[in-house]
Protein backbone atom coordinates (compact mmCIF):
# COMPACT_ATOMS: atom_id res chain seq x y z
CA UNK A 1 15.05 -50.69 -14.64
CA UNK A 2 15.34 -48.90 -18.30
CA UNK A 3 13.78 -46.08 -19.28
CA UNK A 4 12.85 -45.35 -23.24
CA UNK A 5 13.41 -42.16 -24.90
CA UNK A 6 9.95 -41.44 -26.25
CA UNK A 7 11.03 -39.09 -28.63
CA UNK A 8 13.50 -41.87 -30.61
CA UNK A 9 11.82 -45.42 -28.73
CA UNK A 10 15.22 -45.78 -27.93
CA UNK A 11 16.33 -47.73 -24.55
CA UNK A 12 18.50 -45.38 -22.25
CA UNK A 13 20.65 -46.75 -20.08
CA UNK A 14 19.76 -49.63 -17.48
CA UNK A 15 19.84 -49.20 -13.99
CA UNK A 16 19.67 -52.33 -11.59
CA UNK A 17 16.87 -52.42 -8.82
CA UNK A 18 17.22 -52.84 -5.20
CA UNK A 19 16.90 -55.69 -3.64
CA UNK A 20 14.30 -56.36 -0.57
CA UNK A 21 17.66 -56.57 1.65
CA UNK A 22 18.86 -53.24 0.01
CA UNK A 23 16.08 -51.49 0.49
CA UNK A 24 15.96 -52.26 3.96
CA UNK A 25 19.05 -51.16 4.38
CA UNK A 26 18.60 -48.12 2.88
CA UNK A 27 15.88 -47.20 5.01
CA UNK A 28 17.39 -48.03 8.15
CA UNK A 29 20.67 -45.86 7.26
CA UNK A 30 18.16 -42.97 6.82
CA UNK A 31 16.26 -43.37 9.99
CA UNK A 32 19.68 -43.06 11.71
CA UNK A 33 20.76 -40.35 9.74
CA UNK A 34 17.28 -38.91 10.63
CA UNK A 35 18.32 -39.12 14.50
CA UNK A 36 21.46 -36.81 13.88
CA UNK A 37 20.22 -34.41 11.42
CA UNK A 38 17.43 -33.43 13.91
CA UNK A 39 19.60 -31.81 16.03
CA UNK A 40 21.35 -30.20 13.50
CA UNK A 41 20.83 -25.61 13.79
CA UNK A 42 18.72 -24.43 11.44
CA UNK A 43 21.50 -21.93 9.92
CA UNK A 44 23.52 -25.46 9.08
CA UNK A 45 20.91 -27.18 7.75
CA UNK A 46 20.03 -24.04 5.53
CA UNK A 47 23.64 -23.56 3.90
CA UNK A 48 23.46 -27.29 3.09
CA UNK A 49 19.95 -26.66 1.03
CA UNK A 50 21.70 -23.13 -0.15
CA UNK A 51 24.38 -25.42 -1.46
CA UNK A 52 22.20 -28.11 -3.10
CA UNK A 53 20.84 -25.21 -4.86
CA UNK A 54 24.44 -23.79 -6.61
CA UNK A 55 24.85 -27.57 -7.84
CA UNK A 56 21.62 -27.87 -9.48
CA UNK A 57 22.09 -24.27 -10.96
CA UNK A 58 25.76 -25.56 -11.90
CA UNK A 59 24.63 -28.56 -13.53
CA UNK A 60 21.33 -27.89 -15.17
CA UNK A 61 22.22 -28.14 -18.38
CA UNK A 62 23.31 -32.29 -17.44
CA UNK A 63 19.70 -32.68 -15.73
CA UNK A 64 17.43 -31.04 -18.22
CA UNK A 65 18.72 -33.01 -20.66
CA UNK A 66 18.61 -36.25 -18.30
CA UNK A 67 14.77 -35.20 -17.74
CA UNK A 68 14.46 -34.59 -21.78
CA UNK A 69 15.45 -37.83 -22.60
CA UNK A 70 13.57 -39.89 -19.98
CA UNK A 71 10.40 -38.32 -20.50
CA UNK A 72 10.25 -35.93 -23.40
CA UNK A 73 9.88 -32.84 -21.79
CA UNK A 74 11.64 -29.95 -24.40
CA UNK A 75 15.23 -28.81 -23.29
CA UNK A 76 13.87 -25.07 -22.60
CA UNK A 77 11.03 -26.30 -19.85
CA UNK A 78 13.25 -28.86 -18.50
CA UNK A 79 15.60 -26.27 -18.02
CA UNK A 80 13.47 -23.83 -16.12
CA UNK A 81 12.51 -26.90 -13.88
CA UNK A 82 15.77 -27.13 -12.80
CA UNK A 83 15.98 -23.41 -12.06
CA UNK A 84 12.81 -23.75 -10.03
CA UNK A 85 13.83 -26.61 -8.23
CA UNK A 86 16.60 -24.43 -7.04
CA UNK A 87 14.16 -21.84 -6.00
CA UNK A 88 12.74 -23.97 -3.84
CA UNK A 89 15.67 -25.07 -2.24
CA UNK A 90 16.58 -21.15 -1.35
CA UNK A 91 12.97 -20.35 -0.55
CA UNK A 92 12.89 -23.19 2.60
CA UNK A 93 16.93 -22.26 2.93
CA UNK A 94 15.75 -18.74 4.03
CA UNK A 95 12.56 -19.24 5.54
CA UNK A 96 12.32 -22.37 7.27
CA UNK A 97 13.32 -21.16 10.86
CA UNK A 98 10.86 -18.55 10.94
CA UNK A 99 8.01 -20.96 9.46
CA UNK A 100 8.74 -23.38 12.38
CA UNK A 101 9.68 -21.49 15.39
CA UNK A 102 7.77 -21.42 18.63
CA UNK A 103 4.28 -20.13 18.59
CA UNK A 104 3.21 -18.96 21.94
CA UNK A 105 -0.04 -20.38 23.49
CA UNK A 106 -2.83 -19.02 26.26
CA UNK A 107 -3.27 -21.64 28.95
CA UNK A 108 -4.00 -22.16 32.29
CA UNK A 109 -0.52 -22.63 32.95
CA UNK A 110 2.70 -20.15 33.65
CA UNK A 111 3.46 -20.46 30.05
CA UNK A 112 2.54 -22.59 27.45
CA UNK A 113 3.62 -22.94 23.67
CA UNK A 114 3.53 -25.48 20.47
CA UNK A 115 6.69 -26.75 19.22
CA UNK A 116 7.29 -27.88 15.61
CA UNK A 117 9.31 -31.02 15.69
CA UNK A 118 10.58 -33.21 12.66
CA UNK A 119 8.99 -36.73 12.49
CA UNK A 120 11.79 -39.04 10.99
CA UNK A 121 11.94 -40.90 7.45
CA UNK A 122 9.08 -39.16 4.92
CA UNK A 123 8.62 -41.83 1.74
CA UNK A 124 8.11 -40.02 -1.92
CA UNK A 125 6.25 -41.86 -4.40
CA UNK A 126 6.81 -39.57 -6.98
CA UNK A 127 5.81 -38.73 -11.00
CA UNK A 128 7.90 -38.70 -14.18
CA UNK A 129 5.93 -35.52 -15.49
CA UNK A 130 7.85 -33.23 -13.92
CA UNK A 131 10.76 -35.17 -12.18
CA UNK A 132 12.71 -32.83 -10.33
CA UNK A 133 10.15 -30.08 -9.25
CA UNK A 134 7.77 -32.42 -7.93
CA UNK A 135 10.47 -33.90 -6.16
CA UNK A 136 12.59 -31.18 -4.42
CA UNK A 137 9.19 -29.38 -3.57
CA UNK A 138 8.85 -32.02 -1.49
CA UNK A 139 12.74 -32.64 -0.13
CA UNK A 140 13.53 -29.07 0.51
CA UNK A 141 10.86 -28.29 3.52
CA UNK A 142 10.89 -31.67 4.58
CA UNK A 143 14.73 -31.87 4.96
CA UNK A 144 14.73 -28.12 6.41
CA UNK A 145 11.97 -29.39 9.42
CA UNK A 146 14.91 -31.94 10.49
CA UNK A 147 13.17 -35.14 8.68
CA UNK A 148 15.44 -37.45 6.32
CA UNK A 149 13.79 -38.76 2.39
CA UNK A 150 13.34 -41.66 0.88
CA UNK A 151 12.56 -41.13 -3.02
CA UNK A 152 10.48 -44.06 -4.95
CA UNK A 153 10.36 -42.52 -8.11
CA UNK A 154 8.63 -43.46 -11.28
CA UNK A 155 10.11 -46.24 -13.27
CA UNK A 156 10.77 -44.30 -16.45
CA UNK A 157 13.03 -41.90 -15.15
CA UNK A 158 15.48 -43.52 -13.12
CA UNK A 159 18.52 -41.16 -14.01
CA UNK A 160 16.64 -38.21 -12.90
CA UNK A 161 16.05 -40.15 -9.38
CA UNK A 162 19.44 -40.93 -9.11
CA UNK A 163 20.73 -37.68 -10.30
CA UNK A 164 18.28 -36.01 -7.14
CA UNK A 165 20.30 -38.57 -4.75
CA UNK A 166 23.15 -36.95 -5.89
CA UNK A 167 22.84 -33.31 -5.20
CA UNK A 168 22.06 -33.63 -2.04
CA UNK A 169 25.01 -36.24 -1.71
CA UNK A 170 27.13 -34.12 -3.14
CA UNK A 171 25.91 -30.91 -1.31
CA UNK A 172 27.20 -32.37 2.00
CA UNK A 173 23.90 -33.01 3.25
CA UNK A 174 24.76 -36.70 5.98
CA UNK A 175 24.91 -39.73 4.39
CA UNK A 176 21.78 -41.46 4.30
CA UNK A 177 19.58 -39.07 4.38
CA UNK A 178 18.20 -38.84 1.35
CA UNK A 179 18.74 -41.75 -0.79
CA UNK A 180 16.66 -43.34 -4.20
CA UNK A 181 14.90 -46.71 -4.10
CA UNK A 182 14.98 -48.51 -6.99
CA UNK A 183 12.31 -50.90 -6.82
CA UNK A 184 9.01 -51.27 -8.56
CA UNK A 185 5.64 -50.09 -7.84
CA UNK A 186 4.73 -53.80 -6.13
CA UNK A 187 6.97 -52.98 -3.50
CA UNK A 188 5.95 -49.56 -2.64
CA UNK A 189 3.72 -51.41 -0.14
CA UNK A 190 6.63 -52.86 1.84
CA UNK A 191 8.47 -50.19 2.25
CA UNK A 192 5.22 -48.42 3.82
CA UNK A 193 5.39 -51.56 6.36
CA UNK A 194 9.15 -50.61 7.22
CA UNK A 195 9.35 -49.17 10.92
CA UNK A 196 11.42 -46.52 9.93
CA UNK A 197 8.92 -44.70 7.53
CA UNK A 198 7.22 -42.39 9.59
CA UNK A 199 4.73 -40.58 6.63
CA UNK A 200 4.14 -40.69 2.68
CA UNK A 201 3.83 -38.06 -0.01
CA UNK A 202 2.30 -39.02 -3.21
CA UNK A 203 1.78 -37.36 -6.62
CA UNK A 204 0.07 -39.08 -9.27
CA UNK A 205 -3.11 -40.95 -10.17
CA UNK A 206 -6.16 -40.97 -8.07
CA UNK A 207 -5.73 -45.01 -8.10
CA UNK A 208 -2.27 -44.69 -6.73
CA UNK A 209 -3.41 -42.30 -4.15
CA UNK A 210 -5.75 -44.50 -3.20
CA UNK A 211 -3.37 -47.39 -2.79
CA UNK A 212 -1.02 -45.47 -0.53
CA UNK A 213 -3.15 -44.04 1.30
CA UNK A 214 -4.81 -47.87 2.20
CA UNK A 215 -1.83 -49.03 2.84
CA UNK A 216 -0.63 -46.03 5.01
CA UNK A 217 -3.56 -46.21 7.01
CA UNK A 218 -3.09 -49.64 7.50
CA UNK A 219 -0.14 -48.43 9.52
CA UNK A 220 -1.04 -45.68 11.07
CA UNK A 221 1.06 -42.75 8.98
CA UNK A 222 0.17 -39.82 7.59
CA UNK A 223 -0.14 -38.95 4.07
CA UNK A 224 -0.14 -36.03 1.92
CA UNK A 225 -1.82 -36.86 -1.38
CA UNK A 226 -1.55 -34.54 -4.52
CA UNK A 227 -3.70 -36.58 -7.78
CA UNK A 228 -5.30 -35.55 -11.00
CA UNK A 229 -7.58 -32.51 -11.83
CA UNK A 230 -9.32 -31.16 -14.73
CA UNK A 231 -8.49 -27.58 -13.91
CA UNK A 232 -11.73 -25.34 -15.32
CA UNK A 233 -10.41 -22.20 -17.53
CA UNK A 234 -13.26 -20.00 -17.03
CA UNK A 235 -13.70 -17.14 -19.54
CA UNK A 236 -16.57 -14.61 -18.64
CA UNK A 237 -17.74 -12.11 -21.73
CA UNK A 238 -15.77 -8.98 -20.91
CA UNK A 239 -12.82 -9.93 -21.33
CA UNK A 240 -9.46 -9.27 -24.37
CA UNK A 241 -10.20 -12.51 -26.16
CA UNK A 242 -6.97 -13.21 -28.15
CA UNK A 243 -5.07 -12.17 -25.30
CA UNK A 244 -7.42 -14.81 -22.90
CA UNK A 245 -7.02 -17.51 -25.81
CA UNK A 246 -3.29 -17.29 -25.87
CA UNK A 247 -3.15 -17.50 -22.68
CA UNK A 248 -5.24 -20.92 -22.45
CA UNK A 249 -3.31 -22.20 -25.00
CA UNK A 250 -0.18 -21.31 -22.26
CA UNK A 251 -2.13 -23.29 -20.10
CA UNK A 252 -2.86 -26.02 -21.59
CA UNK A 253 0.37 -26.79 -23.41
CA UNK A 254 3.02 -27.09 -20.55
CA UNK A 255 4.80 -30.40 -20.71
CA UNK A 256 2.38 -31.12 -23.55
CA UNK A 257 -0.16 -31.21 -21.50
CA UNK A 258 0.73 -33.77 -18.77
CA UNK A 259 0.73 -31.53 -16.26
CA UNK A 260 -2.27 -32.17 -13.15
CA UNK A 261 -2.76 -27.93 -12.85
CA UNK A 262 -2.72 -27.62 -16.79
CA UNK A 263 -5.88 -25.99 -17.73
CA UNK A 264 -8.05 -28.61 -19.66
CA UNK A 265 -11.69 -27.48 -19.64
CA UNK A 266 -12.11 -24.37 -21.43
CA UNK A 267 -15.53 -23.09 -19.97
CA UNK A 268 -16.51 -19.85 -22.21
CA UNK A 269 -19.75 -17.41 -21.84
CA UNK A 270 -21.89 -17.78 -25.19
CA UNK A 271 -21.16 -13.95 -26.01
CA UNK A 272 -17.74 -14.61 -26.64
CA UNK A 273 -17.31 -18.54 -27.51
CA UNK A 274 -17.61 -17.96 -31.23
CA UNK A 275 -14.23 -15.93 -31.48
CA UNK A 276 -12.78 -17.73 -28.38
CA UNK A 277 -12.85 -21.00 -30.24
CA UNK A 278 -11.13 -19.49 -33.41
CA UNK A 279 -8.61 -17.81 -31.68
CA UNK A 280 -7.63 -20.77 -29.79
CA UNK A 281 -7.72 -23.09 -32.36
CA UNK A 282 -5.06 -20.43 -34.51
CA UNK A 283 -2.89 -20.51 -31.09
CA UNK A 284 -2.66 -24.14 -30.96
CA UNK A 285 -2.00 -24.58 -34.76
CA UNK A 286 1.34 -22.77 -34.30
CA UNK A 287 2.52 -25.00 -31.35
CA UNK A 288 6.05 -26.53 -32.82
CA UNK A 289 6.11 -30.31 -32.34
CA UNK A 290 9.25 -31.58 -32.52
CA UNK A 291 12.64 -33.20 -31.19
CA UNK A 292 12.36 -32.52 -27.35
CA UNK A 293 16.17 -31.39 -27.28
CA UNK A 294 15.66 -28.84 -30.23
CA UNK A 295 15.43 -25.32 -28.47
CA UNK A 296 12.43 -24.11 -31.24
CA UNK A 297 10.24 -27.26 -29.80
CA UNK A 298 7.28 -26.07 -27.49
CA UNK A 299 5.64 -29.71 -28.15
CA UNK A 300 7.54 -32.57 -27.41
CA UNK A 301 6.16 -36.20 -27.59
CA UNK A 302 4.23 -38.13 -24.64
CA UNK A 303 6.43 -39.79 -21.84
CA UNK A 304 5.60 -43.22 -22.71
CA UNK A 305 3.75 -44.83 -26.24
CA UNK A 306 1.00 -45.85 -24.02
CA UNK A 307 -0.29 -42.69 -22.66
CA UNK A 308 -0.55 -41.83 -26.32
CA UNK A 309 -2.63 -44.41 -27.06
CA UNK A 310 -4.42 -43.99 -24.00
CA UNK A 311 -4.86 -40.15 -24.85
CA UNK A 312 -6.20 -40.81 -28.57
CA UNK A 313 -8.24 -43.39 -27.00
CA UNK A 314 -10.39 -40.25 -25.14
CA UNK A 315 -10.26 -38.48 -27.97
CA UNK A 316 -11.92 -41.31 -30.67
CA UNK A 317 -14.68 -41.64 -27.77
CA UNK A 318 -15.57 -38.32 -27.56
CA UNK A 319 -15.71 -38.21 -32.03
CA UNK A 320 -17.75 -41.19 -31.89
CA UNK A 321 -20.57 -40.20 -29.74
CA UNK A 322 -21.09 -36.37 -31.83
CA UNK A 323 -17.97 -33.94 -29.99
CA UNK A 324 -16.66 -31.69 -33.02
CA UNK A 325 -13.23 -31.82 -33.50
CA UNK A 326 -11.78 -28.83 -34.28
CA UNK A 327 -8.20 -29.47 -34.55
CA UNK A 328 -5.79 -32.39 -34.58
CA UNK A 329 -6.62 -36.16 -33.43
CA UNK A 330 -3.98 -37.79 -34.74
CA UNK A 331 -0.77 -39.59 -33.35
CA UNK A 332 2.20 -40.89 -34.06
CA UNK A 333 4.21 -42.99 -31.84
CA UNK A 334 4.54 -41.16 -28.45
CA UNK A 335 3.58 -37.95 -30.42
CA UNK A 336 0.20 -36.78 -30.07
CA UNK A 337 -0.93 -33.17 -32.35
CA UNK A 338 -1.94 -30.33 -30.27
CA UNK A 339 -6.10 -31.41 -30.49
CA UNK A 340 -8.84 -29.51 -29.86
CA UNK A 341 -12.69 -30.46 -29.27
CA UNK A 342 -16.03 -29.07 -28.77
CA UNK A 343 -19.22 -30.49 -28.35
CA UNK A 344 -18.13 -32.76 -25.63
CA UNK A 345 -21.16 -34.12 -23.50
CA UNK A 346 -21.49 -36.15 -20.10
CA UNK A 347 -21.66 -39.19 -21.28
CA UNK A 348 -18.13 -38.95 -22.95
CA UNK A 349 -14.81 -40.23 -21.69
CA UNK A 350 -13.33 -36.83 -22.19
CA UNK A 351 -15.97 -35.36 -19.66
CA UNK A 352 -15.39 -37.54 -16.80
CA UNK A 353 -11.68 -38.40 -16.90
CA UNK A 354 -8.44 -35.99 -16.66
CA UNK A 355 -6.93 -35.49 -20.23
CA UNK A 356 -2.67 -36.14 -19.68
CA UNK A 357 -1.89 -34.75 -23.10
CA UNK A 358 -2.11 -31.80 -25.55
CA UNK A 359 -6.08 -32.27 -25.39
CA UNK A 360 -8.48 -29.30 -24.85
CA UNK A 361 -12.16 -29.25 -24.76
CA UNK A 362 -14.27 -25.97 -25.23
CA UNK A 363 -17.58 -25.36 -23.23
CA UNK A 364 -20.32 -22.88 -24.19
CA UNK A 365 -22.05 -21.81 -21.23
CA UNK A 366 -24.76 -19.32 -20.55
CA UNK A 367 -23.83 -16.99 -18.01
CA UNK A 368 -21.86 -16.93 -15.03
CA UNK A 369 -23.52 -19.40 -12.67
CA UNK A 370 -23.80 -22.16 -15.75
CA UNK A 371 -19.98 -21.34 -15.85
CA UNK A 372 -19.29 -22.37 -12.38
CA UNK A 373 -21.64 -25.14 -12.42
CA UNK A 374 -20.02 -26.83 -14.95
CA UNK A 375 -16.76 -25.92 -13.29
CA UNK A 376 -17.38 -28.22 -10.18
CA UNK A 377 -19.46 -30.87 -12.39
CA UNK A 378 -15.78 -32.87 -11.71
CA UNK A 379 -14.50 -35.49 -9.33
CA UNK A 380 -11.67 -33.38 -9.36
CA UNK A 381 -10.78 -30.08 -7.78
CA UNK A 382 -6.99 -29.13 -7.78
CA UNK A 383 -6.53 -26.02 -9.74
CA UNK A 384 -8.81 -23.34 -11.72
CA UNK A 385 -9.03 -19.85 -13.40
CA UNK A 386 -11.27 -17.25 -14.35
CA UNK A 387 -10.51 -14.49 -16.68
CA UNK A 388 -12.19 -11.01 -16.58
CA UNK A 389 -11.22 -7.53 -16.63
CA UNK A 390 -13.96 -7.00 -14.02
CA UNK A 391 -11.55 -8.12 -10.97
CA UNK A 392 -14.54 -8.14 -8.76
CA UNK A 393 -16.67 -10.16 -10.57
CA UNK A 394 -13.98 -12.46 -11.28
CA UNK A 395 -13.03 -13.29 -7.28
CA UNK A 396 -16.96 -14.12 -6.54
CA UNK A 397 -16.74 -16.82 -9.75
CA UNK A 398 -13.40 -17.99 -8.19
CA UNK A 399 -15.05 -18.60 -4.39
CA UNK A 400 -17.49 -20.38 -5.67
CA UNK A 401 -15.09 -22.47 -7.66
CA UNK A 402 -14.64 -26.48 -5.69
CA UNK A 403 -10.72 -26.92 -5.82
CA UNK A 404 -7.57 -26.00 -4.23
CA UNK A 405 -6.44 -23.13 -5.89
CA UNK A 406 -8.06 -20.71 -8.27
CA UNK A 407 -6.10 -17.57 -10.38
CA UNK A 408 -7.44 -14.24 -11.37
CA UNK A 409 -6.54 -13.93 -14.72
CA UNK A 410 -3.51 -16.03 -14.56
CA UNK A 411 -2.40 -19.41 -15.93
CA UNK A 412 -2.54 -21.85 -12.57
CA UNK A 413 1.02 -22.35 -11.30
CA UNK A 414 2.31 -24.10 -7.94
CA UNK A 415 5.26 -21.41 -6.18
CA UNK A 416 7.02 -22.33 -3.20
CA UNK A 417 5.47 -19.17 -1.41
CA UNK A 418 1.50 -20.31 -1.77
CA UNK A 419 0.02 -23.62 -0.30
CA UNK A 420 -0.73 -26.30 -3.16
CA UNK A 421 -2.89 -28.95 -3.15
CA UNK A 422 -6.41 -30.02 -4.11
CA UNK A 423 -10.19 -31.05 -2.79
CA UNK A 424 -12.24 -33.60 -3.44
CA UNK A 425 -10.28 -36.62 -5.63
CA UNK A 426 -7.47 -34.52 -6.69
CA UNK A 427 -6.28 -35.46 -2.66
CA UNK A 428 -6.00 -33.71 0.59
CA UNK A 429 -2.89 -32.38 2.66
CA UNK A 430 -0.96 -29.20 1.32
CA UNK A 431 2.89 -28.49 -0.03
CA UNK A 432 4.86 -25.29 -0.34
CA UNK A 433 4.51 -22.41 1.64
CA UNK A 434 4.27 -22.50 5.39
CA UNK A 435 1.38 -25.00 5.38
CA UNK A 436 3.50 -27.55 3.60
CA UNK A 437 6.69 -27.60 6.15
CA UNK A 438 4.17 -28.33 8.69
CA UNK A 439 2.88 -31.24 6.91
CA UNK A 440 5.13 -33.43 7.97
CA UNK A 441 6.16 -32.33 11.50
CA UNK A 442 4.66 -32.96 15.40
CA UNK A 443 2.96 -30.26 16.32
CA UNK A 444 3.75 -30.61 19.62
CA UNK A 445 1.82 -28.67 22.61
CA UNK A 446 4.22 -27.98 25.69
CA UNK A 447 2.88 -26.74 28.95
CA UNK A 448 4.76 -25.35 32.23
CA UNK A 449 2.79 -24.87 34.97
């Protein structure tokens, strides 16, 4: 298993895969760690996850640029990954107990009360967009309820997957309890079989989601599935349009784009659209493309050649059949220019599928109902905005919005302190906050009488 640096096309260094009979094994020394750690307080658990925490503070600068290479994320955002991935170990560190203690019940009985109990081994098939937040968000509450975690991360960033392994090795958390596969996507399905896997958590494609989530069923485990969106940025007419446009541009352009809560539909009342467009346009122009591991570079390339091809493929669909294009359209190896289109239509690729690059497409709408119309005209529904200095008016656009989150004049972000997570075919099931800890636990009802 090799991963290329898309910024050079360079091969990084290999890393062997597990065998069937490893990964076996591996599973079955987590399930027993599982039966140990379950027991363990909540205060030791939590200076454990306190201490994973210092080490990925301590090493960051090793990681980001372990991330940087595998994937092309720039230096600066793969640094503040790390940062937040330590966040989140110190958010579930100090909250946890509280989130799961006893809740107290009416019954018939003399007393009565639901008890939140860890479930054993929780499998991770996990991204290479952002490989060490999407991760920990899920390891920190899941290893705080008492489970153990089995990572099967994405192929091109091995190094990241192991480096995860290690903090939590190295943090003194028990051995075994949250270990790495190695092994391909093909096998993904296997390890779902294995007796000791008690639930999944995905993040990525609605095809993958799909797959797991057969395949789970098949077995009777739960799943928590976060896929794609094609987040609406809503702009009504009242609004400080350079300010708003900057701000989209913010949106859009985090990770260079391959983010699933990027903004990627820019959805604009006619009053305004005019200067929107030129504004936004300007902002993207100035984006620096560059060497990922250059400080100055807020656009690095693509994390694989392919999704660059795949990306310009969208984009030479959409020219074809009459969008404008406003800015960019080219690319060059894994590199794709900041782009920008208008004119987009239904019938166009760009329309119907998510856009994993630095891709934006402008809307004109009418007013605000055509704005939210065309907001849920999407098999997606994960993230959304609205922008308007009338607060009011802005919250009645955002109920009306179809997706899992929508922010008030604010680029879309996931934080460990709100519940993240989509509708429709971006997935189901929540993370963060204290609806994601109780993802993966039994809620258990016990009555005394």
């Amino acid at each position: 298993m090799r991963a290329i640096n898309p910024a050079t096309g360079k091969p990084l260094k290999e890393h062997r895969e597990h065998t069937d009979q490893e990964a076996d094994r591996i599973l079955d020394e987590a399930d027993a760690a599982y039966k140990g750690w379950r027991l363990v307080p909540f205060a030791q658990r939590a200076a454990l996850m306190k201490k994973a925490a210092a080490l990925l503070r301590e090493r960051k600068e090793r990681y980001a640029k372990a991330m940087t290479e595998e994937m092309g994320k720039p230096i600066t955002q793969a640094l503040s990954e790390v940062e937040k991935s330590a966040w989140v170990c110190d958010y579930y560190a100090e909250h946890a107990e509280r989130m799961l203690k006893d809740e107290p019940a009416e019954s018939d009985g003399k007393r009565a009360f639901v008890a939140f109990e860890p479930i054993g081994v929780v499998l991770a098939v996990m991204p290479w967009n952002f490989p060490f937040w999407q991760v920990f968000r899920f390891a920190a509450p899941a290893l705080m309820a008492g489970n153990a975690g089995v990572l099967k991360h994405a192929s091109n960033v091995p190094a990241s997957a192991l480096a995860i392994e290690e903090v939590f090795r190295d943090a003194g958390f028990p051995k075994g309890l949250f270990r790495t596969l190695l092994i391909p996507s093909s096998k993904v399905e296997r390890v779902i079989t294995h007796d000791a896997v008690k639930a999944v958590t995905l993040t990525g494609s609605e095809h993958a989601g799909s797959l797991v989530a057969a395949q789970a069923g098949k077995e009777i485990k739960k799943t928590v599935l976060e896929l794609g969106g094609s987040d609406p940025f809503i702009v009504l007419d009242d609004v400080d349009v350079a300010f708003c446009a900057l701000q989209a541009v913010n949106g859009r352009m985090i990770n260079a784009g391959q983010s699933c809560i990027a903004a990627k539909r820019f959805i604009v009342l006619d009053k305004i659209a005019a200067k929107f467009e030129q504004e936004f346009v300007a902002f993207m122009r100035q984006q620096k493309m560059g060497d990922p591991l250059d400080p100055e570079t807020q656009v690095g390339p693509l994390a694989r050649e392919d999704l660059a091809i795949e990306l310009d493929g969208q984009v030479q669909d959409a020219v074809k059949r009459g969008a404008k294009l406003l800015l960019g359209g080219k690319r060059d190896g894994a590199y794709y220019e900041p782009t920008v289109l208008a004119g987009v239509t239904p019938e166009m690729r760009l329309f119907q599928e998510e856009t994993f690059g630095p891709v934006a497409v402008i809307y004109r709408v009418k007013d605000d109902d055509a704005a939210v119309a065309l907001a849920n005209a999407t098999r997606f529904g994960l993230g959304g905005s609205v922008w308007s200095k009338d607060t009011e008016r802005a919250i009645k656009v955002a109920r009306r919005v179809e997706s899992g989150a929508v922010f008030v004049n604010g680029i879309v972000k996931s934080d460990p302190r709100l519940p993240f997570g989509g509708v429709k075919k971006s997935g189901y099931g929540r993370e963060l906050s204290h609806y994601g800890i109780r993802e993966f636990v039994n809620i258990k009802t016990i009555w005394v009488g």
